[in-house]
Protein backbone atom coordinates (compact mmCIF):
# COMPACT_ATOMS: atom_id res chain seq x y z
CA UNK A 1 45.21 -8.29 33.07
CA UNK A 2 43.19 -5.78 31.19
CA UNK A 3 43.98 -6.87 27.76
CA UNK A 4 42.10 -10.18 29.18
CA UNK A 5 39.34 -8.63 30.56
CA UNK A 6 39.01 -6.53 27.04
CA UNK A 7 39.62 -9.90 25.52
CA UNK A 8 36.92 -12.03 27.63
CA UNK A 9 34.52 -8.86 26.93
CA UNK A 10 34.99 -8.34 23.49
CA UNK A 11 34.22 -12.58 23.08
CA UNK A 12 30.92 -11.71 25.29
CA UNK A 13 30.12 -9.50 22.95
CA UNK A 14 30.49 -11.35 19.56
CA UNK A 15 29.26 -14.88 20.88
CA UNK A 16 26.20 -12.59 22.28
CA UNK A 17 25.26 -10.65 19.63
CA UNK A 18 25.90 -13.91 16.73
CA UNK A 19 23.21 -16.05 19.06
CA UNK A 20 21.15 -12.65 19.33
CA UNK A 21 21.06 -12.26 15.54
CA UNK A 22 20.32 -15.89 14.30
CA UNK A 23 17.72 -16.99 16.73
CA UNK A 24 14.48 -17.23 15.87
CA UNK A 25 11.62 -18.21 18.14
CA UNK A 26 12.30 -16.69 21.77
CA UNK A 27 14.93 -18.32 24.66
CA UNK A 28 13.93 -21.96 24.20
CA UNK A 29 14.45 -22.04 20.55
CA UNK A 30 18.37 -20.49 21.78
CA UNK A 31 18.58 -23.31 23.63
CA UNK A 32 20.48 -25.55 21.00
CA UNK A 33 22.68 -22.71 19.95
CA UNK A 34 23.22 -21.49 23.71
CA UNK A 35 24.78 -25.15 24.04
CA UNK A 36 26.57 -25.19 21.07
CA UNK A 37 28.53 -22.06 21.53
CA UNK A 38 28.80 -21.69 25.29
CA UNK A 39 29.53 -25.44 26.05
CA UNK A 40 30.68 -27.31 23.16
CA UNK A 41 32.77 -24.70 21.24
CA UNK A 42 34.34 -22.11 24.22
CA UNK A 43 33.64 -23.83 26.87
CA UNK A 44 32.54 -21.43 29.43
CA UNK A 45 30.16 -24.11 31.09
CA UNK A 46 28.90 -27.22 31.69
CA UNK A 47 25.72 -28.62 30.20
CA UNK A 48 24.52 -29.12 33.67
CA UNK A 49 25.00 -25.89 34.79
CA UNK A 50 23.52 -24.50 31.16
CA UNK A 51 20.31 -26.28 31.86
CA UNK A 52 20.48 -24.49 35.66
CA UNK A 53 20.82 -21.62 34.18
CA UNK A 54 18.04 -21.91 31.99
CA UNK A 55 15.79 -23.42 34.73
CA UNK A 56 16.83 -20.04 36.72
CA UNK A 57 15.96 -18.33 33.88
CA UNK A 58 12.43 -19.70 33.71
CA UNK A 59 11.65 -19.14 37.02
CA UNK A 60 12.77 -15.71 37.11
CA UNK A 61 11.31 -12.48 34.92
CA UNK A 62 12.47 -11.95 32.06
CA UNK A 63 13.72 -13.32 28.92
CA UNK A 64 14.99 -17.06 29.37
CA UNK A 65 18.16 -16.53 26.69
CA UNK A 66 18.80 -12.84 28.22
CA UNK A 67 18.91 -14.25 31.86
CA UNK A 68 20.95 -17.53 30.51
CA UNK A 69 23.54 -14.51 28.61
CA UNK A 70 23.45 -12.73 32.19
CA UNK A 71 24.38 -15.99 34.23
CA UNK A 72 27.36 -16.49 31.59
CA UNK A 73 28.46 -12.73 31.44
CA UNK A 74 28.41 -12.64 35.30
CA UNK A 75 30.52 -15.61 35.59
CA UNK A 76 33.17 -14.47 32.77
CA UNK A 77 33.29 -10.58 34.45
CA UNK A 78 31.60 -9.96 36.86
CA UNK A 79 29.02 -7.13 36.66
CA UNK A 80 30.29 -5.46 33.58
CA UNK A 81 30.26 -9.13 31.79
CA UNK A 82 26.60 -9.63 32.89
CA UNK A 83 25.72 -6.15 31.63
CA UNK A 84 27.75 -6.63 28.38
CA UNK A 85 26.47 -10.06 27.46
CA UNK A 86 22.84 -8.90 28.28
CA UNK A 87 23.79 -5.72 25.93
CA UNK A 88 25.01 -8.10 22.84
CA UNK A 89 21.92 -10.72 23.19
CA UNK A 90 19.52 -8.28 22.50
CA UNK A 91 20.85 -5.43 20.40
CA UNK A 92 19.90 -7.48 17.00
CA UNK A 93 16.47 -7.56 17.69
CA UNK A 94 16.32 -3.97 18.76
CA UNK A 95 17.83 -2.76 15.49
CA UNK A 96 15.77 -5.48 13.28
CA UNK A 97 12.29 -4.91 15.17
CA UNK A 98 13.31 -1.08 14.91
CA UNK A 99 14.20 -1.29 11.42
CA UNK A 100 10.64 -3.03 10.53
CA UNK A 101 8.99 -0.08 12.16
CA UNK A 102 10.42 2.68 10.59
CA UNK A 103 10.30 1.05 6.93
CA UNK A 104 8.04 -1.75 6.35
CA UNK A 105 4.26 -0.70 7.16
CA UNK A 106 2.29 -4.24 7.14
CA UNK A 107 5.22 -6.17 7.53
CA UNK A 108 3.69 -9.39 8.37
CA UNK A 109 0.63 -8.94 5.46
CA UNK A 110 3.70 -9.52 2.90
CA UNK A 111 3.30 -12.82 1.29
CA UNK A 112 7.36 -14.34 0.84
CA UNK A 113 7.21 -12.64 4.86
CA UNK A 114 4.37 -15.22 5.54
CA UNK A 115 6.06 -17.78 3.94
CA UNK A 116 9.68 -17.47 5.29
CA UNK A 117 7.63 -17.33 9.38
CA UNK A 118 6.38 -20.33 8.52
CA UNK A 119 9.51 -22.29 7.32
CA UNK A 120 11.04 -20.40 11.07
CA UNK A 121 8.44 -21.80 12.82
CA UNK A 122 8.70 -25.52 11.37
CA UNK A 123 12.39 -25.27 12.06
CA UNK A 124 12.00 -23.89 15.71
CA UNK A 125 9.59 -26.49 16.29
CA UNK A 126 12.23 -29.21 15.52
CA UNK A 127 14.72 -27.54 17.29
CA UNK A 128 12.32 -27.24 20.43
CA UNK A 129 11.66 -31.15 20.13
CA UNK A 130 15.32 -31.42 20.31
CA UNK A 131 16.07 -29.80 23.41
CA UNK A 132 13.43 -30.66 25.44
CA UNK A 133 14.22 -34.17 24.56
CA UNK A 134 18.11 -33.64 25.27
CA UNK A 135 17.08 -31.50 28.50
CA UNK A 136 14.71 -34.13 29.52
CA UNK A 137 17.38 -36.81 29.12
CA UNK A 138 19.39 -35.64 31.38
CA UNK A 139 16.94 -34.42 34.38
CA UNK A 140 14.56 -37.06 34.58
CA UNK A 141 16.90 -39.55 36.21
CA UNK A 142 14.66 -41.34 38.65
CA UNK A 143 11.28 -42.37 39.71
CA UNK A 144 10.52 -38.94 41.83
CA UNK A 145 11.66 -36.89 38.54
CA UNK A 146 9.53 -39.10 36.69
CA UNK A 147 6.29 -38.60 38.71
CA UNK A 148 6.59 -34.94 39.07
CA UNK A 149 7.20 -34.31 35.32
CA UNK A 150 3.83 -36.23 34.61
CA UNK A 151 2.43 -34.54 37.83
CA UNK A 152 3.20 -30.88 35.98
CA UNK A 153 2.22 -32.23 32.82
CA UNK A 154 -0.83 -33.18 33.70
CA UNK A 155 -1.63 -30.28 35.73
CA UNK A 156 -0.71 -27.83 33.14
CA UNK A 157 -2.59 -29.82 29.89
CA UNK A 158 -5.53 -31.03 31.18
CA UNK A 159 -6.33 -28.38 34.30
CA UNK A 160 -4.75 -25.01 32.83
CA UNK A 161 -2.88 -24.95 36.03
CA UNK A 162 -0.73 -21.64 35.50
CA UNK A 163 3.24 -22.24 35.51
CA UNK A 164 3.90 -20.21 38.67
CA UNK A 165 2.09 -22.65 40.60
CA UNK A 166 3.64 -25.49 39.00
CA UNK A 167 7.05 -23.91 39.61
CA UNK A 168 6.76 -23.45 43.28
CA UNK A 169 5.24 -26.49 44.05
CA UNK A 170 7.97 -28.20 41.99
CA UNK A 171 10.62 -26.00 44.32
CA UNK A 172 9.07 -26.84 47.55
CA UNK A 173 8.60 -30.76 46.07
CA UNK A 174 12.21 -30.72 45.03
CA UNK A 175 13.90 -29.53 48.37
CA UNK A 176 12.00 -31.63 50.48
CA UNK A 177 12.95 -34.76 48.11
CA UNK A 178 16.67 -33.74 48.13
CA UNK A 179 16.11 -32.98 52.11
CA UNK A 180 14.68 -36.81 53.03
CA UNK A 181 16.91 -38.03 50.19
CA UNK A 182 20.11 -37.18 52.02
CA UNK A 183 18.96 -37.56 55.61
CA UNK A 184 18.36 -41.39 54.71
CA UNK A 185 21.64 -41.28 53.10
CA UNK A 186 23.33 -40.33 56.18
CA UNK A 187 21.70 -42.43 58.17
CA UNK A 188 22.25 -45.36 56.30
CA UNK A 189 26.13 -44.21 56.60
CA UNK A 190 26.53 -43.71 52.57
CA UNK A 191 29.10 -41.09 51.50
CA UNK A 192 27.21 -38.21 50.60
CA UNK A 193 28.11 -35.28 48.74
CA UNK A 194 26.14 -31.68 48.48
């Protein structure tokens, strides 16, 4: 039993620390990876719960990718597992930010520096496309998902409304769709499952 746990923990920590170290561009740009690694390769979850995970991590404070790598440590080991996977996600960029600091004065002045941000942020950019497109996929799956993603949209493009708004009125819209959604389901006498 505790060589598994060490095991399970010392996994937490590579897969952690590897998505940690080659991500560029912030928790939705570790989206792809996140999916690669956690759901395609070991298997620790499904992509629906990965994209609940991230939505939790949205709404919450923090770092998306560091709440997503304390959802998955949490469900691997508990506490320790949430603390250790939180740990390995963000060690790399406290020793590379820390390691610009102390030895490269004007770091982002430096020409080839310029240069290589901007090829990052071309390739983040694609990768962004890509999982908003695959996230999108599979959440808008009706006409209600439909209207309140151009309803948030909208609100946030054209009238600057700030996220946290658009969050909770997306929470309160959501329950009370899911509420009158089953209620007709039961009383039209289909099978329904929470």
């Amino acid at each position: 039993m505790a060589r598994q746990v060490s095991a399970d923990l010392f996994q937490l920590i590579f897969i952690f620390f590897k998505i940690g170290a080659v991500t560029f561009g912030g928790g939705t740009a570790m989206l792809p990876i996140l999916e690669h690694e956690l759901v395609h390769k070991k298997k620790w979850t499904t992509v629906d719960q990965l994209l609940d995970y991230y939505t939790i991590g949205q709404s919450t404070p923090g770092i998306i990718a560091v709440n997503v790598a304390t959802f998955i440590g949490y469900n691997k080991q508990k506490t320790l597992g949430a603390v250790v996977a939180t740990a390995s996600i963000v060690t790399p960029s406290l020793l590379i930010i820390t390691f610009l600091a102390a030895f490269i004065s004007n770091f982002s002045e430096i020409l080839w520096v310029q240069k290589a941000l901007s090829g990052i942020n071309i390739a983040v950019t694609a990768l962004l496309t890509k999982s908003v497109w695959d996230f999108g996929k599979r959440t808008v799956k009706n006409f209600f998902c439909v209207v309140l993603y151009l309803a948030a949209f909208i609100a946030m493009f054209f009238f600057h409304v700030h996220s946290v708004i658009i969050i909770l009125v997306s929470i309160f819209l959501g329950i009370a769709y899911s509420h009158i959604n089953s209620k007709n389901k039961i009383e039209n006498g289909e099978d329904f499952k929470k």
